[in-house]
PDB file of N, CA and C in Angstrom:
ATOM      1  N   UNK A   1      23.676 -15.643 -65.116  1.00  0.00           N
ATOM      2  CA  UNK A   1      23.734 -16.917 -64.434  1.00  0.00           C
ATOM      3  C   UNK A   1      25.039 -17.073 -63.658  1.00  0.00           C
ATOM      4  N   UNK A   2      25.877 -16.710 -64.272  1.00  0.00           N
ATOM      5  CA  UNK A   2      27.440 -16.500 -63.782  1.00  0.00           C
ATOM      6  C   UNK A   2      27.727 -16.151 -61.936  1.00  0.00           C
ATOM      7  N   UNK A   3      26.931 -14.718 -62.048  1.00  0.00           N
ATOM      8  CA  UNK A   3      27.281 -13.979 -60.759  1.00  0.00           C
ATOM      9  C   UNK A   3      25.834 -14.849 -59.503  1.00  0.00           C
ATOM     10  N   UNK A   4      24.971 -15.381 -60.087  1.00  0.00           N
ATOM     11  CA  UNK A   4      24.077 -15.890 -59.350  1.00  0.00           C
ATOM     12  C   UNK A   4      24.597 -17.428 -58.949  1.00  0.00           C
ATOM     13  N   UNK A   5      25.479 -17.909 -59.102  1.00  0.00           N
ATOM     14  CA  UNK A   5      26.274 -18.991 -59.063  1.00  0.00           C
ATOM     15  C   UNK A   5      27.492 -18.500 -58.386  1.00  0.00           C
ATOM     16  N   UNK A   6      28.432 -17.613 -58.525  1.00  0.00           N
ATOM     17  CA  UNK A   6      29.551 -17.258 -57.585  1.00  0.00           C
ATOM     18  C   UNK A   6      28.326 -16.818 -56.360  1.00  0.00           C
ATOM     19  N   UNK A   7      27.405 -15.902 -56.155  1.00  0.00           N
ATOM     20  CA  UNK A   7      26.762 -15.404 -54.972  1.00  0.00           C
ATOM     21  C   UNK A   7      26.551 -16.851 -54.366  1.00  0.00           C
ATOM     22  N   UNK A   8      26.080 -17.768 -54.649  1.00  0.00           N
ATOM     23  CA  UNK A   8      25.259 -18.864 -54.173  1.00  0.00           C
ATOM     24  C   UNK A   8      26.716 -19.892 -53.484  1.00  0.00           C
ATOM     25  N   UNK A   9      27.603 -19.787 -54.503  1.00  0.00           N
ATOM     26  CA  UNK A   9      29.268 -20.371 -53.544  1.00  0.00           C
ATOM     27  C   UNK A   9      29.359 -19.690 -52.554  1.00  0.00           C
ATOM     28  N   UNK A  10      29.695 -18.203 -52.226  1.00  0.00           N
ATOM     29  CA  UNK A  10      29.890 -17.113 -51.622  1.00  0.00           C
ATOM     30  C   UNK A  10      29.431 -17.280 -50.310  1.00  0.00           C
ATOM     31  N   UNK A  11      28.008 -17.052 -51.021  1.00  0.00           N
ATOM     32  CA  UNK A  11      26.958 -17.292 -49.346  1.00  0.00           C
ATOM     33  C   UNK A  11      27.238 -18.985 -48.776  1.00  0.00           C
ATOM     34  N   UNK A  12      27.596 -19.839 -49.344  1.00  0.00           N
ATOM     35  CA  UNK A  12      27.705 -21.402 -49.046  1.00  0.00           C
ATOM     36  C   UNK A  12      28.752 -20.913 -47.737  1.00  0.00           C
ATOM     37  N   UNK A  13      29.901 -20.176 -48.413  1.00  0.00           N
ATOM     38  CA  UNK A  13      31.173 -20.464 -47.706  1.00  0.00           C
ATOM     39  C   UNK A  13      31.139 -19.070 -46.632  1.00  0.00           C
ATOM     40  N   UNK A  14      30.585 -18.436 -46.355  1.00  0.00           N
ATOM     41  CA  UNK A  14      30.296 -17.771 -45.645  1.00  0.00           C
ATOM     42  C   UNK A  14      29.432 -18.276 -44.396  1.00  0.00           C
ATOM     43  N   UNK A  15      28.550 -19.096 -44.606  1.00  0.00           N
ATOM     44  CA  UNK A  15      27.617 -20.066 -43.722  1.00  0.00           C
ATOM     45  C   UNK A  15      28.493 -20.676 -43.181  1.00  0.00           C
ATOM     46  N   UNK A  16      29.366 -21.875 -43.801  1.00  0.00           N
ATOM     47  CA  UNK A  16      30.214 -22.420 -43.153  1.00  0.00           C
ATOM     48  C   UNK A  16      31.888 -22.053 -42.341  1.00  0.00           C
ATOM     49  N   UNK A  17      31.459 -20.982 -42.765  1.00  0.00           N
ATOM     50  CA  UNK A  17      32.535 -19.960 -42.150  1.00  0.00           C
ATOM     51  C   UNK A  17      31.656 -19.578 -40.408  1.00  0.00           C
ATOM     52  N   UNK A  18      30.757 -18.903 -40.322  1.00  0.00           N
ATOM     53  CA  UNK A  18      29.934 -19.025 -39.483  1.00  0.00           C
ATOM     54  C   UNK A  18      29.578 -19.830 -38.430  1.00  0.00           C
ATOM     55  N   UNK A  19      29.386 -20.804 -38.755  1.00  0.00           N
ATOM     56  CA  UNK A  19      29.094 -22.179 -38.300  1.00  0.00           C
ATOM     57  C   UNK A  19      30.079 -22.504 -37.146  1.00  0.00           C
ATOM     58  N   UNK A  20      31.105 -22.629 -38.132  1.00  0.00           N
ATOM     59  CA  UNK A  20      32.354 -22.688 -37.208  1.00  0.00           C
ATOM     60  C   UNK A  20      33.044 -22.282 -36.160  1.00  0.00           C
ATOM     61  N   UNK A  21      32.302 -20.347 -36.675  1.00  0.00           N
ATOM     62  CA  UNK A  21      33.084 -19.949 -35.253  1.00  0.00           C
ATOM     63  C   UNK A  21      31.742 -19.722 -34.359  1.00  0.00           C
ATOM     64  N   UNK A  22      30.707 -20.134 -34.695  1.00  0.00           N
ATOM     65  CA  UNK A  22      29.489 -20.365 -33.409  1.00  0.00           C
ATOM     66  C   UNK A  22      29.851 -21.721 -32.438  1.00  0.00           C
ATOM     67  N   UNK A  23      30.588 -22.427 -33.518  1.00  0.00           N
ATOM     68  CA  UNK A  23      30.305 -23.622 -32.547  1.00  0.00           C
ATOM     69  C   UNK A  23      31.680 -23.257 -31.331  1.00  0.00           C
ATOM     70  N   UNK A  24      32.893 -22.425 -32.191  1.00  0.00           N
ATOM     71  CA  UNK A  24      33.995 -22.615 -31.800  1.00  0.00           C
ATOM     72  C   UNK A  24      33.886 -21.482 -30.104  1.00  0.00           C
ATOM     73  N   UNK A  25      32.843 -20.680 -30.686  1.00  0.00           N
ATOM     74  CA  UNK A  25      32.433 -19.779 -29.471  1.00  0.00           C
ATOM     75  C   UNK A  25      32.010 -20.259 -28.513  1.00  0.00           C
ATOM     76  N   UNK A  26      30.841 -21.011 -28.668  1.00  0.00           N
ATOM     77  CA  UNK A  26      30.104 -22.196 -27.476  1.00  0.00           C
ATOM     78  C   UNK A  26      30.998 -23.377 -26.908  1.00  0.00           C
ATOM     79  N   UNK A  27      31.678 -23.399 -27.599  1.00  0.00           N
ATOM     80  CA  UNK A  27      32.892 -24.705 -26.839  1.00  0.00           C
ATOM     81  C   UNK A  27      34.153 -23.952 -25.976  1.00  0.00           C
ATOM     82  N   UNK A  28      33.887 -22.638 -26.484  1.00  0.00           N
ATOM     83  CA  UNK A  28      35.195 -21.930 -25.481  1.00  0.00           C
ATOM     84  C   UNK A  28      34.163 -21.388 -24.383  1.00  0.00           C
ATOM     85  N   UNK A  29      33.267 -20.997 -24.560  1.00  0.00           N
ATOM     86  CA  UNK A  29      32.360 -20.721 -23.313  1.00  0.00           C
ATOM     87  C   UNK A  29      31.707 -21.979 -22.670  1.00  0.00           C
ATOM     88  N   UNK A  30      31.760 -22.863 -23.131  1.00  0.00           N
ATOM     89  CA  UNK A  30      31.360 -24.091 -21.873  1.00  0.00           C
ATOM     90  C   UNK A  30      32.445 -24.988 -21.205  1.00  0.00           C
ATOM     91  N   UNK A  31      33.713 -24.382 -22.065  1.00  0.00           N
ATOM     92  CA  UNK A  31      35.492 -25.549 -21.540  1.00  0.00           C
ATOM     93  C   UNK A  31      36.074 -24.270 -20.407  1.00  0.00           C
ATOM     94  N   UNK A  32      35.785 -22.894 -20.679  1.00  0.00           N
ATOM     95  CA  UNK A  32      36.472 -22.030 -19.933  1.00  0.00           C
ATOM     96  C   UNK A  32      35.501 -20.504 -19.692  1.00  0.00           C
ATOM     97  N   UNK A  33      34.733 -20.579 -18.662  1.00  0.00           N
ATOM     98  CA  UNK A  33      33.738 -19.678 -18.569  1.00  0.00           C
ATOM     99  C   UNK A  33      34.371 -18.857 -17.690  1.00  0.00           C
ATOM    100  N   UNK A  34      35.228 -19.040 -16.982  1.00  0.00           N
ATOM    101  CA  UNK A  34      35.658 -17.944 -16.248  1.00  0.00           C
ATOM    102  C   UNK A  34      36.858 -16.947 -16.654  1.00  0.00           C
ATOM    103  N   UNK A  35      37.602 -17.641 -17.513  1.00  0.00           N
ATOM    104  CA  UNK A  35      38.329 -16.578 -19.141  1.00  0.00           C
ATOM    105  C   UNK A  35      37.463 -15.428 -19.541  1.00  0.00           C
ATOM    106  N   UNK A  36      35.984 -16.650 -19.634  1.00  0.00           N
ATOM    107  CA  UNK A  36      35.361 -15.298 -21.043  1.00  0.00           C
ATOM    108  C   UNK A  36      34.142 -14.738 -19.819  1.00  0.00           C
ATOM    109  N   UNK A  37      33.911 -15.231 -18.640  1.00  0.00           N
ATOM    110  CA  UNK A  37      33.304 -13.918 -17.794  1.00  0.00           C
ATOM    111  C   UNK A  37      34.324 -13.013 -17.589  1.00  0.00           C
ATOM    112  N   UNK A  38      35.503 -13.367 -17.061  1.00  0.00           N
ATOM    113  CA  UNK A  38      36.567 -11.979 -16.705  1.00  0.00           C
ATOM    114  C   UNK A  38      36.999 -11.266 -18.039  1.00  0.00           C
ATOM    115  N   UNK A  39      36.873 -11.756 -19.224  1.00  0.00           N
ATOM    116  CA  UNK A  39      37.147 -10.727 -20.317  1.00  0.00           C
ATOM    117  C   UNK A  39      36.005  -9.904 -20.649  1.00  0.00           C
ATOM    118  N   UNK A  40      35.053 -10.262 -20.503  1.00  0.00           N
ATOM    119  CA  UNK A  40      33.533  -9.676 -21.053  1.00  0.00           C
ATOM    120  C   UNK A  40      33.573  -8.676 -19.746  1.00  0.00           C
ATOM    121  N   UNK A  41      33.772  -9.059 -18.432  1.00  0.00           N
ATOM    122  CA  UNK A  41      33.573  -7.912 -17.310  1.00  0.00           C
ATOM    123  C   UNK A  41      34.663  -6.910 -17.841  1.00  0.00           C
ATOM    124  N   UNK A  42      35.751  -7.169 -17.866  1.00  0.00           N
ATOM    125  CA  UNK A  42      37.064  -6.141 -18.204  1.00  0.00           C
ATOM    126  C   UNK A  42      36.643  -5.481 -19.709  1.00  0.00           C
ATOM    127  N   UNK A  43      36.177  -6.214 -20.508  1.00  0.00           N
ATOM    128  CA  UNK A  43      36.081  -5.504 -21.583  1.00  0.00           C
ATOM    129  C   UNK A  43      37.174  -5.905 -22.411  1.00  0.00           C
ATOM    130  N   UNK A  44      38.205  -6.735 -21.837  1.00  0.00           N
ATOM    131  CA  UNK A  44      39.472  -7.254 -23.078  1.00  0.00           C
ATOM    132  C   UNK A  44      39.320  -8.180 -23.923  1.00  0.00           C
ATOM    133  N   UNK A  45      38.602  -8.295 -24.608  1.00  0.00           N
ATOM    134  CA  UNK A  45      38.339  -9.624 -25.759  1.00  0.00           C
ATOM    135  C   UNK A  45      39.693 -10.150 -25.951  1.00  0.00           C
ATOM    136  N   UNK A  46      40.448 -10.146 -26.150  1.00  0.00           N
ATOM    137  CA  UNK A  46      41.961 -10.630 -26.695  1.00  0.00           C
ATOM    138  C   UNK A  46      41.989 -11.439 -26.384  1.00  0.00           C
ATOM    139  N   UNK A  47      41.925 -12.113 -24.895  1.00  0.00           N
ATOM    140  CA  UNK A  47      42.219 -13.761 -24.241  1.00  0.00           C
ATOM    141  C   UNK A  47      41.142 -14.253 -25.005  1.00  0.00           C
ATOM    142  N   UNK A  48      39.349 -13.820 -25.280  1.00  0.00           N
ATOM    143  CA  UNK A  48      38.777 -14.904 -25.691  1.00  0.00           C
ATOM    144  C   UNK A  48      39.139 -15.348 -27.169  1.00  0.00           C
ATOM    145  N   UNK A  49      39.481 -14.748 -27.494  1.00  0.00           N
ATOM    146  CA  UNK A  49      40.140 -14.589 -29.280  1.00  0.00           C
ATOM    147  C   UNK A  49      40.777 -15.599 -29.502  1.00  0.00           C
ATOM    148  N   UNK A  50      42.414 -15.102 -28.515  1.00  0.00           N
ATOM    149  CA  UNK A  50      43.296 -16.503 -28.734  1.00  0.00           C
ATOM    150  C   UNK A  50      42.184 -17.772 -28.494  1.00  0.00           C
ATOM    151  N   UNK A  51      41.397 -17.839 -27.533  1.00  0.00           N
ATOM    152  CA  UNK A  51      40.472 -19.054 -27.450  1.00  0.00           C
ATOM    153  C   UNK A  51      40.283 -19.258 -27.933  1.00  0.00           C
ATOM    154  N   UNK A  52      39.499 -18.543 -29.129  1.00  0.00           N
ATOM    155  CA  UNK A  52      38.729 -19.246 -30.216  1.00  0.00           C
ATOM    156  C   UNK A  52      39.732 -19.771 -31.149  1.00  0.00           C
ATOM    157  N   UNK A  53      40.905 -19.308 -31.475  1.00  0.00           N
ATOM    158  CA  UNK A  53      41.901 -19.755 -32.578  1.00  0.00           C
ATOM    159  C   UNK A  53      42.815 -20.932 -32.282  1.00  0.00           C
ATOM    160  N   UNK A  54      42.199 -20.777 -31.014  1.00  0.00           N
ATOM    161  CA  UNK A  54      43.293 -21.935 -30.728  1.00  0.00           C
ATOM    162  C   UNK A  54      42.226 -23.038 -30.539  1.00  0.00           C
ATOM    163  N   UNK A  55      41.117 -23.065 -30.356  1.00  0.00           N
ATOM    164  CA  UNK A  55      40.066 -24.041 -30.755  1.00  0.00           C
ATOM    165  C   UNK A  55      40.074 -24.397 -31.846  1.00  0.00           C
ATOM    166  N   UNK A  56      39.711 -23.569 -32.925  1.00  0.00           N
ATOM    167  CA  UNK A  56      39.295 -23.744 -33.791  1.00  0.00           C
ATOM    168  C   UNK A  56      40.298 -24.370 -34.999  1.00  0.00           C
ATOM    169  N   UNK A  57      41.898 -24.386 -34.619  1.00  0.00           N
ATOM    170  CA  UNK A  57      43.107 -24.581 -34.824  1.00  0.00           C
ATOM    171  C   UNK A  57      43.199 -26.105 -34.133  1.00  0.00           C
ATOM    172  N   UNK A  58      42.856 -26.038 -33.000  1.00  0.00           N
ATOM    173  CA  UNK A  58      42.985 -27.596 -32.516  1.00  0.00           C
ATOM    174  C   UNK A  58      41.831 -28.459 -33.474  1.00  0.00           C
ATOM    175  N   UNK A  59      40.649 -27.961 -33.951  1.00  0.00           N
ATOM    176  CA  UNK A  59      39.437 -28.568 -34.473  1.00  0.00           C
ATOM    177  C   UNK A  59      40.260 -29.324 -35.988  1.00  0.00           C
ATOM    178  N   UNK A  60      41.086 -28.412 -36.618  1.00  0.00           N
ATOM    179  CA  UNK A  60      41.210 -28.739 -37.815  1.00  0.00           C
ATOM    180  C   UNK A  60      42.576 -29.484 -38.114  1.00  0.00           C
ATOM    181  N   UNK A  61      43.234 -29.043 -36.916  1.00  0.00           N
ATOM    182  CA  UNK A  61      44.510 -30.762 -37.312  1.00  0.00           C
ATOM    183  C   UNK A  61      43.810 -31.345 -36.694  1.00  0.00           C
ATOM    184  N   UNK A  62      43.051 -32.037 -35.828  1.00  0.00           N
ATOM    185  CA  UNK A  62      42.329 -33.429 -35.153  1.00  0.00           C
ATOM    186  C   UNK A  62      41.509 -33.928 -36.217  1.00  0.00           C
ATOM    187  N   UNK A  63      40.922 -33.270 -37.346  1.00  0.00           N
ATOM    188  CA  UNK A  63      40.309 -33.271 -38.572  1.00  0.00           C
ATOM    189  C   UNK A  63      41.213 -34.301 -39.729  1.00  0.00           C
ATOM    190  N   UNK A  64      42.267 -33.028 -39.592  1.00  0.00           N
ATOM    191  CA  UNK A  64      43.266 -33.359 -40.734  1.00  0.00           C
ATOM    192  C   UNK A  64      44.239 -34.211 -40.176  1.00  0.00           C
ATOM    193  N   UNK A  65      44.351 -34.899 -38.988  1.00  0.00           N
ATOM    194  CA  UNK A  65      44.565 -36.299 -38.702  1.00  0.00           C
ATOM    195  C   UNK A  65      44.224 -37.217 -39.153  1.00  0.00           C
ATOM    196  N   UNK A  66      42.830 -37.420 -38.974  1.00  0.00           N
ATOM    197  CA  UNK A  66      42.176 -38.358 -39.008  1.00  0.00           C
ATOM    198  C   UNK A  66      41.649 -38.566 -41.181  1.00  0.00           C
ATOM    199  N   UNK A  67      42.442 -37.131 -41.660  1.00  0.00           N
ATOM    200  CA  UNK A  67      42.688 -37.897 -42.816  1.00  0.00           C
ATOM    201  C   UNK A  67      43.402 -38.230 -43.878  1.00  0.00           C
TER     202      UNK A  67
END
């Protein structure tokens, strides 16, 4: 029962791990599409990266502001 209960946390926080950086992906591709067309043509992911961290970094103090 033990390990079927850590799996079932596991997979929880893995989902919401997920989640996050789908949404954090779709908000950097609809605020700055011409970043992540010229990185995807070049092949340099790195600029969209910082994007996402720095989204996803802005997401969670505006969060942890507000509590």
């Amino acid at each position: 029962m033990m390990i079927a209960a850590t799996t079932l946390k596991a997979t929880g926080v893995l989902a919401v791990l997920s989640t996050v950086l789908a949404i954090a992906a779709i908000w950097v591709v609809l605020t700055d599409p011409v970043t992540v067309a010229t990185a995807v043509n070049t092949g340099d992911l790195s600029s969209v990266f910082g994007l996402l961290t720095r989204a996803i970094a802005d997401a969670v103090r505006t969060i942890l502001r507000y509590l």
